[in-house]
PDB file of N, CA and C in Angstrom:
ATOM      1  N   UNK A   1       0.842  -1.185   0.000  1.00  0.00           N
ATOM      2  CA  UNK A   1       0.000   0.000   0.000  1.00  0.00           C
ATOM      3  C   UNK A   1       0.882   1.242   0.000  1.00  0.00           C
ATOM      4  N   UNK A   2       0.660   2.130  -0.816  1.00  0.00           N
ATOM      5  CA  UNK A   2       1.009   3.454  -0.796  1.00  0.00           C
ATOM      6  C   UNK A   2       1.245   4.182   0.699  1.00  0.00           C
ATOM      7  N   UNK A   3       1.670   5.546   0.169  1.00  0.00           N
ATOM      8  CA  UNK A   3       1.936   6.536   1.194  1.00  0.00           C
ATOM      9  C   UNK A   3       0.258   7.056   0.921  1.00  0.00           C
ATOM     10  N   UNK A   4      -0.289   7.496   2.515  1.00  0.00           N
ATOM     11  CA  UNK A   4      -1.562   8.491   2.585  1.00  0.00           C
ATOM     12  C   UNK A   4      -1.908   9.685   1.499  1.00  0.00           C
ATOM     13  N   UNK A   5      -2.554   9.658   1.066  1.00  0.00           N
ATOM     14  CA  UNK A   5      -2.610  10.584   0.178  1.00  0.00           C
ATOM     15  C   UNK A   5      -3.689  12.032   0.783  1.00  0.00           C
ATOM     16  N   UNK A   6      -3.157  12.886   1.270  1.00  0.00           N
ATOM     17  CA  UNK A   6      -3.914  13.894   2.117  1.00  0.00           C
ATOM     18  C   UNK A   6      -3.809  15.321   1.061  1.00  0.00           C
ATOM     19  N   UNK A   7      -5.122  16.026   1.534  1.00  0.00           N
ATOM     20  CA  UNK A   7      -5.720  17.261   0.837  1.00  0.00           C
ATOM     21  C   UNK A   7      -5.914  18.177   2.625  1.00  0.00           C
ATOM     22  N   UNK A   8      -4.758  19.208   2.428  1.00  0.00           N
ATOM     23  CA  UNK A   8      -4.793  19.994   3.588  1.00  0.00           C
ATOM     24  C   UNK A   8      -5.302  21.584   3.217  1.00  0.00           C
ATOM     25  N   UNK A   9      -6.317  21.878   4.453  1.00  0.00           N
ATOM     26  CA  UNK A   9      -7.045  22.841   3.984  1.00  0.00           C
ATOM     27  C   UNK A   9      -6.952  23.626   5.242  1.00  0.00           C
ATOM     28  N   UNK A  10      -5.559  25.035   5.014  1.00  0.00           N
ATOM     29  CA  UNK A  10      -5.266  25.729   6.366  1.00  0.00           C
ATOM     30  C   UNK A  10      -4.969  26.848   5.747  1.00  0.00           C
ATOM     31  N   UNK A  11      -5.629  28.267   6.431  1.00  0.00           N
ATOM     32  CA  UNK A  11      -4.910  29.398   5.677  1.00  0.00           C
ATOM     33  C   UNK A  11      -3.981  30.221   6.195  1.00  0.00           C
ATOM     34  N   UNK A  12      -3.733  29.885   7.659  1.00  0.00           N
ATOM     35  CA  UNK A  12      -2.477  30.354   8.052  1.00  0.00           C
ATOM     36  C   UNK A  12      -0.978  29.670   7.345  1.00  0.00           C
ATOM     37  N   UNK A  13      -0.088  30.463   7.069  1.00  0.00           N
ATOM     38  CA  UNK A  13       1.056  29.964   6.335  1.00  0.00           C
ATOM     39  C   UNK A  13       2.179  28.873   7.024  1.00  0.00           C
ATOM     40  N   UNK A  14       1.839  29.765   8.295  1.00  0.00           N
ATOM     41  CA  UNK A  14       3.411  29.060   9.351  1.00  0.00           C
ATOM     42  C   UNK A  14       2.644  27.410   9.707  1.00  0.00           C
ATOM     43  N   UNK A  15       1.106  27.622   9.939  1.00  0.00           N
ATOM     44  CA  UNK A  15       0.632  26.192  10.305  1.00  0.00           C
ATOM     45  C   UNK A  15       0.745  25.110   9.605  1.00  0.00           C
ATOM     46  N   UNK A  16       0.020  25.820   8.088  1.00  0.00           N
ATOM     47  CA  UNK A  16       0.678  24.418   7.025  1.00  0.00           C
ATOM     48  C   UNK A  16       1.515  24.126   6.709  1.00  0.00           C
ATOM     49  N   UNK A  17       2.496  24.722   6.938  1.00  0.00           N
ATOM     50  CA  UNK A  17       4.182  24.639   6.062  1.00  0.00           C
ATOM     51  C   UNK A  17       4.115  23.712   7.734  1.00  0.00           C
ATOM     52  N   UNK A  18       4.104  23.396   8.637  1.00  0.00           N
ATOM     53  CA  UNK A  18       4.418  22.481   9.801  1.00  0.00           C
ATOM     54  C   UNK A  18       3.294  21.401   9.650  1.00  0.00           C
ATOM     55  N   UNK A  19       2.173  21.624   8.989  1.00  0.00           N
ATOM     56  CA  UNK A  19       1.099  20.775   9.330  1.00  0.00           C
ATOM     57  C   UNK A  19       2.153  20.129   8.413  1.00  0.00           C
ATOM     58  N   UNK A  20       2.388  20.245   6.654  1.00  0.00           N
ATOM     59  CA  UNK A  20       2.583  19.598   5.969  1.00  0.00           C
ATOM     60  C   UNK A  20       3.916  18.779   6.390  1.00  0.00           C
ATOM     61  N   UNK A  21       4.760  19.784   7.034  1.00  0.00           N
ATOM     62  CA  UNK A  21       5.927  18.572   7.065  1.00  0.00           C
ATOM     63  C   UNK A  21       5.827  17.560   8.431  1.00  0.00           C
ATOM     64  N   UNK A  22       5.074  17.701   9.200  1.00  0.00           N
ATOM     65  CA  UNK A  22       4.274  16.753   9.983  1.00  0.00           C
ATOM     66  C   UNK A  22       4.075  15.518   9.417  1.00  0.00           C
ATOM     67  N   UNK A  23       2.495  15.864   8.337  1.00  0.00           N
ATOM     68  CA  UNK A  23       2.383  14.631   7.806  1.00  0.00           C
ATOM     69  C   UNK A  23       3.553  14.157   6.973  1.00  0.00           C
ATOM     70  N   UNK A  24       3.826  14.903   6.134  1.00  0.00           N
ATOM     71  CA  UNK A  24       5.277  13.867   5.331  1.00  0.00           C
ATOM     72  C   UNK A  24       6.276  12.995   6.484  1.00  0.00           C
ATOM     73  N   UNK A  25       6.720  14.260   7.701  1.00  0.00           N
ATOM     74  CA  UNK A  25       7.699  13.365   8.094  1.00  0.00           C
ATOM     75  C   UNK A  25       7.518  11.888   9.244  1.00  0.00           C
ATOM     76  N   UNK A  26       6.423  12.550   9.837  1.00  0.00           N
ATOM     77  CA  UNK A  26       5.877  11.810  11.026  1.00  0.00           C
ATOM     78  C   UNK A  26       5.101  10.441  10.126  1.00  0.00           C
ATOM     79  N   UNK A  27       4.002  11.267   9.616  1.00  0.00           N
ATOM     80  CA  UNK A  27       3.018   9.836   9.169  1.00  0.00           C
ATOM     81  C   UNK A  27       3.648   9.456   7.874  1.00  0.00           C
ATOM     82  N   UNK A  28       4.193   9.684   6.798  1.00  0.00           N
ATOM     83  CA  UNK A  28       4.757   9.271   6.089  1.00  0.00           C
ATOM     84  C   UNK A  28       3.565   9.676   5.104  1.00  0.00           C
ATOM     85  N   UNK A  29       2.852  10.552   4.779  1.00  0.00           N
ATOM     86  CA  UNK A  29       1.728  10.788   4.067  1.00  0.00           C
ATOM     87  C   UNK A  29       2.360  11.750   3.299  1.00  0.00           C
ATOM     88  N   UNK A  30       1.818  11.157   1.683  1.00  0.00           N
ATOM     89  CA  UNK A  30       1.839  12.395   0.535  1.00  0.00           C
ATOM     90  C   UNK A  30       0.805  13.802   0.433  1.00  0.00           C
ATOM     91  N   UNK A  31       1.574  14.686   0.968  1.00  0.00           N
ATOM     92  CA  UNK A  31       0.052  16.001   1.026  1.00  0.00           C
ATOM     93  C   UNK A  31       0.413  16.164  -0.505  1.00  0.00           C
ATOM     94  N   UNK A  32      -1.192  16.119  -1.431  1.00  0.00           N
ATOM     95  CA  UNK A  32      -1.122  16.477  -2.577  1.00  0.00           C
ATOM     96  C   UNK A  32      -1.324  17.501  -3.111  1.00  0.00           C
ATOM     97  N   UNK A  33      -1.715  18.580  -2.319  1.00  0.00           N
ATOM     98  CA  UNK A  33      -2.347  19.963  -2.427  1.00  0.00           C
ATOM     99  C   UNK A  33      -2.895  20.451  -1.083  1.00  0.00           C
ATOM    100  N   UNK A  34      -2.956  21.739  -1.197  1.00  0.00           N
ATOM    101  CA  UNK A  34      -3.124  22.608   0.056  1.00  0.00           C
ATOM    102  C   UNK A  34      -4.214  23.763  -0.490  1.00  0.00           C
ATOM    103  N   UNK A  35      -4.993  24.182   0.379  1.00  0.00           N
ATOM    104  CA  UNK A  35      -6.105  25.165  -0.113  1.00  0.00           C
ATOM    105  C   UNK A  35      -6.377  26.401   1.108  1.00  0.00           C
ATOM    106  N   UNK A  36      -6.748  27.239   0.858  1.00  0.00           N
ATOM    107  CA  UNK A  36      -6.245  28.567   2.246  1.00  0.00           C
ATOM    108  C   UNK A  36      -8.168  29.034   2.123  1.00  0.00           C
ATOM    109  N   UNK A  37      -8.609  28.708   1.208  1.00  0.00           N
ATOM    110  CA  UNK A  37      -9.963  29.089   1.298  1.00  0.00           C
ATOM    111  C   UNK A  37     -11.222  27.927   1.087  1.00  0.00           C
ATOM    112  N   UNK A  38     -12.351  28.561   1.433  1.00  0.00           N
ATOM    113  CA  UNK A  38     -13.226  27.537   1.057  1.00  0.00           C
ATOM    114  C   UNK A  38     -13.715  27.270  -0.131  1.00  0.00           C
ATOM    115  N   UNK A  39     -13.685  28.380  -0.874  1.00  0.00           N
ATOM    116  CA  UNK A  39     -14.192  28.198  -2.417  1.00  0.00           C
ATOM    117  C   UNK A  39     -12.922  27.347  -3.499  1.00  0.00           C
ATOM    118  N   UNK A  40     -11.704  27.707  -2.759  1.00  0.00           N
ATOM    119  CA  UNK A  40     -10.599  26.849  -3.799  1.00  0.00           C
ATOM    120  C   UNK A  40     -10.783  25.468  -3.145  1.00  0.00           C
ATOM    121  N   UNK A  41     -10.697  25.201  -1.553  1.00  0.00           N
ATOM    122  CA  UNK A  41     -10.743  23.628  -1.396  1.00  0.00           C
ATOM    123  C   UNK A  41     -12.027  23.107  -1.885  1.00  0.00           C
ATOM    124  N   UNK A  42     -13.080  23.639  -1.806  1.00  0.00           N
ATOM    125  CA  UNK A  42     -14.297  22.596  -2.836  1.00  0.00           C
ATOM    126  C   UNK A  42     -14.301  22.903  -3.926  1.00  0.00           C
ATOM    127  N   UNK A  43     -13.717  23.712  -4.862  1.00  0.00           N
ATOM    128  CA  UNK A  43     -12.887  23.578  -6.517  1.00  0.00           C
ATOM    129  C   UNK A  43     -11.975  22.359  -6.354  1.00  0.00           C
ATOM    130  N   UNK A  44     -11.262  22.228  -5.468  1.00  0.00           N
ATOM    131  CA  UNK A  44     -10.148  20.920  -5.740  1.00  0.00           C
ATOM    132  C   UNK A  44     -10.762  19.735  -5.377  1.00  0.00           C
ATOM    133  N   UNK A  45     -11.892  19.834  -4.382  1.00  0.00           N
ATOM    134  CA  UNK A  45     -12.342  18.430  -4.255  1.00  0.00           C
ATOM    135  C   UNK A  45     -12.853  18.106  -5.348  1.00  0.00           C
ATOM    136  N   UNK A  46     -13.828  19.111  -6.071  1.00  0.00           N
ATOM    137  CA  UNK A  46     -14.762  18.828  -6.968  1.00  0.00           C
ATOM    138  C   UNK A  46     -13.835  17.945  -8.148  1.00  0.00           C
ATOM    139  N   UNK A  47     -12.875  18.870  -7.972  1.00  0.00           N
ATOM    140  CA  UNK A  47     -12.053  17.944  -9.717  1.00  0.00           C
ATOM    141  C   UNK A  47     -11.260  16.809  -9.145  1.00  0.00           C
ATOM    142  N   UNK A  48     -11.157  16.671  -7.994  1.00  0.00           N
ATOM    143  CA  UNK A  48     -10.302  15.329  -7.842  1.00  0.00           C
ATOM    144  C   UNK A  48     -10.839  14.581  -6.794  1.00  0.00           C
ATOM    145  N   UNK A  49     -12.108  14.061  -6.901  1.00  0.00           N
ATOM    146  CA  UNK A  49     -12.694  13.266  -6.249  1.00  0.00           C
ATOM    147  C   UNK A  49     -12.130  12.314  -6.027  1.00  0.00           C
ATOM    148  N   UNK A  50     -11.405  11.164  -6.509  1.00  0.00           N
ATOM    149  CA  UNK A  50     -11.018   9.961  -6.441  1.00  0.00           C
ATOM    150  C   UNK A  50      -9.764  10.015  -5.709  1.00  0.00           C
ATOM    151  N   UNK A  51      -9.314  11.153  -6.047  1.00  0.00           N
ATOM    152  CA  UNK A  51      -7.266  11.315  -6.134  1.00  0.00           C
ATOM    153  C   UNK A  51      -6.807  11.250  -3.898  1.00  0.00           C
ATOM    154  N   UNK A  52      -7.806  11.815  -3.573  1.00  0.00           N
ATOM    155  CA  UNK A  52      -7.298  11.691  -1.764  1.00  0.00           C
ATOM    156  C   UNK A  52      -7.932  10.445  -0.903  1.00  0.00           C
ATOM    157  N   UNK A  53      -7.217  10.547   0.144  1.00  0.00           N
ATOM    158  CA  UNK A  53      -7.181   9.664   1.378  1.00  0.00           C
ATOM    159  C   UNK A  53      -7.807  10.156   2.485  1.00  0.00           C
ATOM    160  N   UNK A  54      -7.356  11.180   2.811  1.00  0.00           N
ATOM    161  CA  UNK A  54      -7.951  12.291   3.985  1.00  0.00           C
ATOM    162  C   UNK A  54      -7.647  13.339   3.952  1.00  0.00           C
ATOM    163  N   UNK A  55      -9.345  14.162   3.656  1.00  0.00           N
ATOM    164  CA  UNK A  55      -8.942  15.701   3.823  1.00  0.00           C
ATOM    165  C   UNK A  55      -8.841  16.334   5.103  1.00  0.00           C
ATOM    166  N   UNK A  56      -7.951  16.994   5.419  1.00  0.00           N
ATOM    167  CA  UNK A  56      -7.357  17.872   6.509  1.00  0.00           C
ATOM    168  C   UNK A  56      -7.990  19.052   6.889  1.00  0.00           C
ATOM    169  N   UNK A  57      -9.087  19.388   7.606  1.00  0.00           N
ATOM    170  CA  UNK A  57      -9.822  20.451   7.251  1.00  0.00           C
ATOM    171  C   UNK A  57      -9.419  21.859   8.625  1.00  0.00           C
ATOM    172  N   UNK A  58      -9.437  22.742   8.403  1.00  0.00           N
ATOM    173  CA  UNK A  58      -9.319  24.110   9.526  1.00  0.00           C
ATOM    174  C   UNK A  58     -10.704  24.270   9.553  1.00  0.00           C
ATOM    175  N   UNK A  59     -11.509  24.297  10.726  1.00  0.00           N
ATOM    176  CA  UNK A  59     -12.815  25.062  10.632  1.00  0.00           C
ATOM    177  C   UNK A  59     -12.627  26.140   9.861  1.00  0.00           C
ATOM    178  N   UNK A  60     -11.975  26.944  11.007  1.00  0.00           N
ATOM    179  CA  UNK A  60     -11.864  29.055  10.804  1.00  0.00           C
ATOM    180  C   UNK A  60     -11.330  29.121   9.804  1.00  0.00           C
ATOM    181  N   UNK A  61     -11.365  29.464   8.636  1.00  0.00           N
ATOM    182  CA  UNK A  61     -10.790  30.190   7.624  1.00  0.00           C
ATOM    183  C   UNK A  61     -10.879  32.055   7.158  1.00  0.00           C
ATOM    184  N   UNK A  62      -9.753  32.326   6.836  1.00  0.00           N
ATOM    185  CA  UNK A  62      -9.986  33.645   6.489  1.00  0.00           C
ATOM    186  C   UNK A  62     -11.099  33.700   5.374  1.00  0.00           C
ATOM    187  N   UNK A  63     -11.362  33.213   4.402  1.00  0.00           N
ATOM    188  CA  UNK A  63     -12.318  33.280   3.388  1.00  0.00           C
ATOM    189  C   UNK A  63     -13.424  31.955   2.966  1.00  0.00           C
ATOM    190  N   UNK A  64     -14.472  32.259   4.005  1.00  0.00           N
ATOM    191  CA  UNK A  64     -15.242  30.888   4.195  1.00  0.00           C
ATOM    192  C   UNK A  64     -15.265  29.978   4.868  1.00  0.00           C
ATOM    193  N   UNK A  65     -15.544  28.818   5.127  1.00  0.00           N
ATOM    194  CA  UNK A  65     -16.291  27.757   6.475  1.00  0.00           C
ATOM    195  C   UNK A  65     -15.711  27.116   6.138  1.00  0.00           C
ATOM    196  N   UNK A  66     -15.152  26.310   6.817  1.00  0.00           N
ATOM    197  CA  UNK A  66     -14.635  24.580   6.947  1.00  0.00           C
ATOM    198  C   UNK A  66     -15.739  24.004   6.635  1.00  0.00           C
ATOM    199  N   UNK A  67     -16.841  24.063   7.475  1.00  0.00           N
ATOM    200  CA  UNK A  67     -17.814  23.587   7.265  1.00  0.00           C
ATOM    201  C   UNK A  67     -18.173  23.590   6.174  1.00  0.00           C
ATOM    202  N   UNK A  68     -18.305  24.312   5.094  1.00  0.00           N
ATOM    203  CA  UNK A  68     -18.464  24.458   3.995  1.00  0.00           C
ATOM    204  C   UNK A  68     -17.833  23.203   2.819  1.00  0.00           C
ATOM    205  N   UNK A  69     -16.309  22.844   3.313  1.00  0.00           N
ATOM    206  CA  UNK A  69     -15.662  22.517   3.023  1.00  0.00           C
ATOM    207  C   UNK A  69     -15.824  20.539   2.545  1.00  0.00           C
ATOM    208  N   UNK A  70     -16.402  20.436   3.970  1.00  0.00           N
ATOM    209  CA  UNK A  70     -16.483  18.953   4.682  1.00  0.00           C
ATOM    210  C   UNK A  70     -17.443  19.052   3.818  1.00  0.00           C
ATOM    211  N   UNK A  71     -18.938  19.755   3.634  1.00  0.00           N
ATOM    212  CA  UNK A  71     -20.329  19.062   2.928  1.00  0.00           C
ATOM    213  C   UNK A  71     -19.473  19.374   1.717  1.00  0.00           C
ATOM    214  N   UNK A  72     -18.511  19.885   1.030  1.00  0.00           N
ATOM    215  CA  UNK A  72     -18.067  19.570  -0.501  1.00  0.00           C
ATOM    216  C   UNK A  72     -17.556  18.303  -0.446  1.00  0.00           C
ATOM    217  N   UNK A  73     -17.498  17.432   0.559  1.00  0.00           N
ATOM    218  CA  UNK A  73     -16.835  16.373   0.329  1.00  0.00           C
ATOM    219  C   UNK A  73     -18.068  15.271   0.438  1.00  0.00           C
ATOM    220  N   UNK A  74     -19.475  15.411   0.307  1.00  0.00           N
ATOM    221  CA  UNK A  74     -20.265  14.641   0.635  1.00  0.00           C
ATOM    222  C   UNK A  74     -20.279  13.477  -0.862  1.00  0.00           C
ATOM    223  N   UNK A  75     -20.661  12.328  -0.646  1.00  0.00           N
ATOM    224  CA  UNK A  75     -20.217  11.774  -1.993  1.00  0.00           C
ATOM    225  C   UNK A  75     -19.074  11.022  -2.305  1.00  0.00           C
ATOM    226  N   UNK A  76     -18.406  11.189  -1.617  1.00  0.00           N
ATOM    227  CA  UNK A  76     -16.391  10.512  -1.594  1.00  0.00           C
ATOM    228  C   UNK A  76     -16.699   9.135  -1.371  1.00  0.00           C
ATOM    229  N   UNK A  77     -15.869   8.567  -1.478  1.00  0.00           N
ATOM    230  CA  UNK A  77     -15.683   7.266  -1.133  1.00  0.00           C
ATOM    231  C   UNK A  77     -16.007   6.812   0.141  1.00  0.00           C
ATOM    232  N   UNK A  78     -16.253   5.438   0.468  1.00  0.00           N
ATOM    233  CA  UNK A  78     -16.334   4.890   1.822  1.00  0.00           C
ATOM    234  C   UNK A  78     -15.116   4.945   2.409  1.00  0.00           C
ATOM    235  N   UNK A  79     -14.241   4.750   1.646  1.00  0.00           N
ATOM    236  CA  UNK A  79     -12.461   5.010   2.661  1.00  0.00           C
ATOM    237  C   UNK A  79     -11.690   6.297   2.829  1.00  0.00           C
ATOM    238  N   UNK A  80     -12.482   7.257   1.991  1.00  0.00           N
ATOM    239  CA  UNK A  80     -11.952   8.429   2.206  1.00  0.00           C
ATOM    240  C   UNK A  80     -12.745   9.084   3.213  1.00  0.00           C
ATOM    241  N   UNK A  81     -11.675   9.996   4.193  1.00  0.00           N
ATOM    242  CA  UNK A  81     -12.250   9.748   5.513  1.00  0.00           C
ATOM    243  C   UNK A  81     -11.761  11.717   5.321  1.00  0.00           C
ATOM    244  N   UNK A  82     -12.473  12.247   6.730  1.00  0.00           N
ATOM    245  CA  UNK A  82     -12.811  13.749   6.920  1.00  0.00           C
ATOM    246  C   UNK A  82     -11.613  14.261   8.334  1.00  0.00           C
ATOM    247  N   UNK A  83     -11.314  14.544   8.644  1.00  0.00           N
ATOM    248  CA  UNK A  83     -10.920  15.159   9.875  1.00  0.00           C
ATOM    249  C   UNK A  83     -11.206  16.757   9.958  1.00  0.00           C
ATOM    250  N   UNK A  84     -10.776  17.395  10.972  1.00  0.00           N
ATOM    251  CA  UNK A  84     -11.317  18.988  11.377  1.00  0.00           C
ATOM    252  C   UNK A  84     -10.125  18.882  12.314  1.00  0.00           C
ATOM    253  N   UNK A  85      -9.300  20.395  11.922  1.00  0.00           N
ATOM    254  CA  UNK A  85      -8.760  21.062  12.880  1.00  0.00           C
ATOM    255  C   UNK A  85      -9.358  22.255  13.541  1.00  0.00           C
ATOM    256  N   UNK A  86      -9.907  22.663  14.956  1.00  0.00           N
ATOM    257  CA  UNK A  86      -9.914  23.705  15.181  1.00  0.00           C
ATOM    258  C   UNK A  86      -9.567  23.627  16.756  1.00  0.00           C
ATOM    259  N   UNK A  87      -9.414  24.976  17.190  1.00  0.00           N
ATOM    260  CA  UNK A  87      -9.078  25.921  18.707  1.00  0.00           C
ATOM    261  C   UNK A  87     -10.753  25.703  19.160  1.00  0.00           C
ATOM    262  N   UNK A  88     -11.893  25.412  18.792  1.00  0.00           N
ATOM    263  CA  UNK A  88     -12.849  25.235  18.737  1.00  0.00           C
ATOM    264  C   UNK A  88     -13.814  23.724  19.072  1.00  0.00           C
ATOM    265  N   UNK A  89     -13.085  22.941  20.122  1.00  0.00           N
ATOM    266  CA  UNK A  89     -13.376  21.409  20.098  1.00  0.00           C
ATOM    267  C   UNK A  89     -14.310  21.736  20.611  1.00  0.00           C
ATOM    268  N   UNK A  90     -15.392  21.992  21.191  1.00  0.00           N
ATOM    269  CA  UNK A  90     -16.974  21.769  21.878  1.00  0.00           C
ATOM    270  C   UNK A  90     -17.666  20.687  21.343  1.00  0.00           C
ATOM    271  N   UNK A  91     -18.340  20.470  22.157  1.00  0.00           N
ATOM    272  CA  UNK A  91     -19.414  19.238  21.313  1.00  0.00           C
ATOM    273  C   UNK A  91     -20.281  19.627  21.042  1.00  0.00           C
ATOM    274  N   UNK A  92     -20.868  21.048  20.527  1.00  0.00           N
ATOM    275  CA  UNK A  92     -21.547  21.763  19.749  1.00  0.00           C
ATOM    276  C   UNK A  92     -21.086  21.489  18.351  1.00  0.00           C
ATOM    277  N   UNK A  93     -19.329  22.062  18.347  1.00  0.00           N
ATOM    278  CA  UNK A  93     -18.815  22.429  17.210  1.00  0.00           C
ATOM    279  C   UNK A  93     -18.603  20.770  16.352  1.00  0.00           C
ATOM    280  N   UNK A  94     -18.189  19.795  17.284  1.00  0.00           N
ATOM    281  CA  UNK A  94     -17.781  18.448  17.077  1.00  0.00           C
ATOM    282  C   UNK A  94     -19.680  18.110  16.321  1.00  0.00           C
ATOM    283  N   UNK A  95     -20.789  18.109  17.026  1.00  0.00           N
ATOM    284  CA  UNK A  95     -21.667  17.823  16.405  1.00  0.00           C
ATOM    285  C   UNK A  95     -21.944  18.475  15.011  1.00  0.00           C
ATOM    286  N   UNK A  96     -21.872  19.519  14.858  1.00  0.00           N
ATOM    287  CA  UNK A  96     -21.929  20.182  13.553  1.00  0.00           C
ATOM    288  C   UNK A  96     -20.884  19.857  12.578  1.00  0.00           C
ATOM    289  N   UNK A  97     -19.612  19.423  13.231  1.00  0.00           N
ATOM    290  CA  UNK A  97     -18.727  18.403  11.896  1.00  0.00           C
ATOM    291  C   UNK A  97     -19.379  17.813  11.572  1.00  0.00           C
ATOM    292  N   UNK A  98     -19.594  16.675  12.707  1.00  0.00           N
ATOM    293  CA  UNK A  98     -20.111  15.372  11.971  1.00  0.00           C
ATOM    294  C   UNK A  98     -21.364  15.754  11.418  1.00  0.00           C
ATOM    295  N   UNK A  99     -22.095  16.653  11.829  1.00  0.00           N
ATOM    296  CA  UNK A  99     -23.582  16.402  10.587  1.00  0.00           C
ATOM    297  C   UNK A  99     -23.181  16.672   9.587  1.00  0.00           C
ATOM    298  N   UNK A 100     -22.045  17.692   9.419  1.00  0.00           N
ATOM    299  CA  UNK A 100     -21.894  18.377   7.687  1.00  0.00           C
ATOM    300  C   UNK A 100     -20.804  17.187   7.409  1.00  0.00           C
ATOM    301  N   UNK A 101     -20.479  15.981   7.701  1.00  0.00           N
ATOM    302  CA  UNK A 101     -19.825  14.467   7.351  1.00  0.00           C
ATOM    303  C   UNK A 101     -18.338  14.164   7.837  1.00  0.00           C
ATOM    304  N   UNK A 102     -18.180  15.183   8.617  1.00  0.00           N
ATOM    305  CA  UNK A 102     -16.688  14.795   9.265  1.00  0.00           C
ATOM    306  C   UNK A 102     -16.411  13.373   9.371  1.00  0.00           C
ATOM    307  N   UNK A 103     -15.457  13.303   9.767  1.00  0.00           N
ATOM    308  CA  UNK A 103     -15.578  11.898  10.432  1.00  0.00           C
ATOM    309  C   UNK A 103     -14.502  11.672  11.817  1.00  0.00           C
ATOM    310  N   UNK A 104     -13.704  12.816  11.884  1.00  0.00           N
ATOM    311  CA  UNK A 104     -12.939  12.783  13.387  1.00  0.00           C
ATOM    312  C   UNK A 104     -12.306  14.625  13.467  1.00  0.00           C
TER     313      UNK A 104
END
């Protein structure tokens, strides 16, 4: 089996440039693209449905919802799986992932 194939969606600069070499170095995962807004990460899901493993999601974004983000991913595969980063864990906020399809 391959390296993870991850779609990271953060618009602070210093976080992803660490998120990303995180996953490369730690999990051994290929990040295939990175998106800072919500309208470009559901443009990239839209055209590459098949191509990821796990999208990496930021709630807070400077331009648009995470949330937004996760229901662009409704439709994916059974093995392609959701996560959410935020400063924001409540089980308010945790319930509203998972309805819009998170999955951790």
């Amino acid at each position: 089996m391959g390296a993870l194939k991850v779609f990271l969606v953060e618009d602070n600069p210093y976080i992803r440039a660490g998120l990303v070499r995180a996953l490369q170095d730690v999990a051994g995962a290929q990040v295939l693209a990175t998106a800072e807004s919500e309208s470009d990460a559901a443009a990239w899901l839209t055209g590459q449905k098949g191509a990821w493993d796990l999208a990496v999601i930021e709630l807070c974004l400077r331009h648009g919802a995470g949330l937004g983000v996760i229901r662009s991913t409704s439709g994916r595969r059974e093995s392609q799986r959701v996560a959410v980063l935020t400063d924001y864990a409540s089980k308010v906020v945790r319930d509203w992932c998972r309805e819009a399809g998170a999955d951790a």
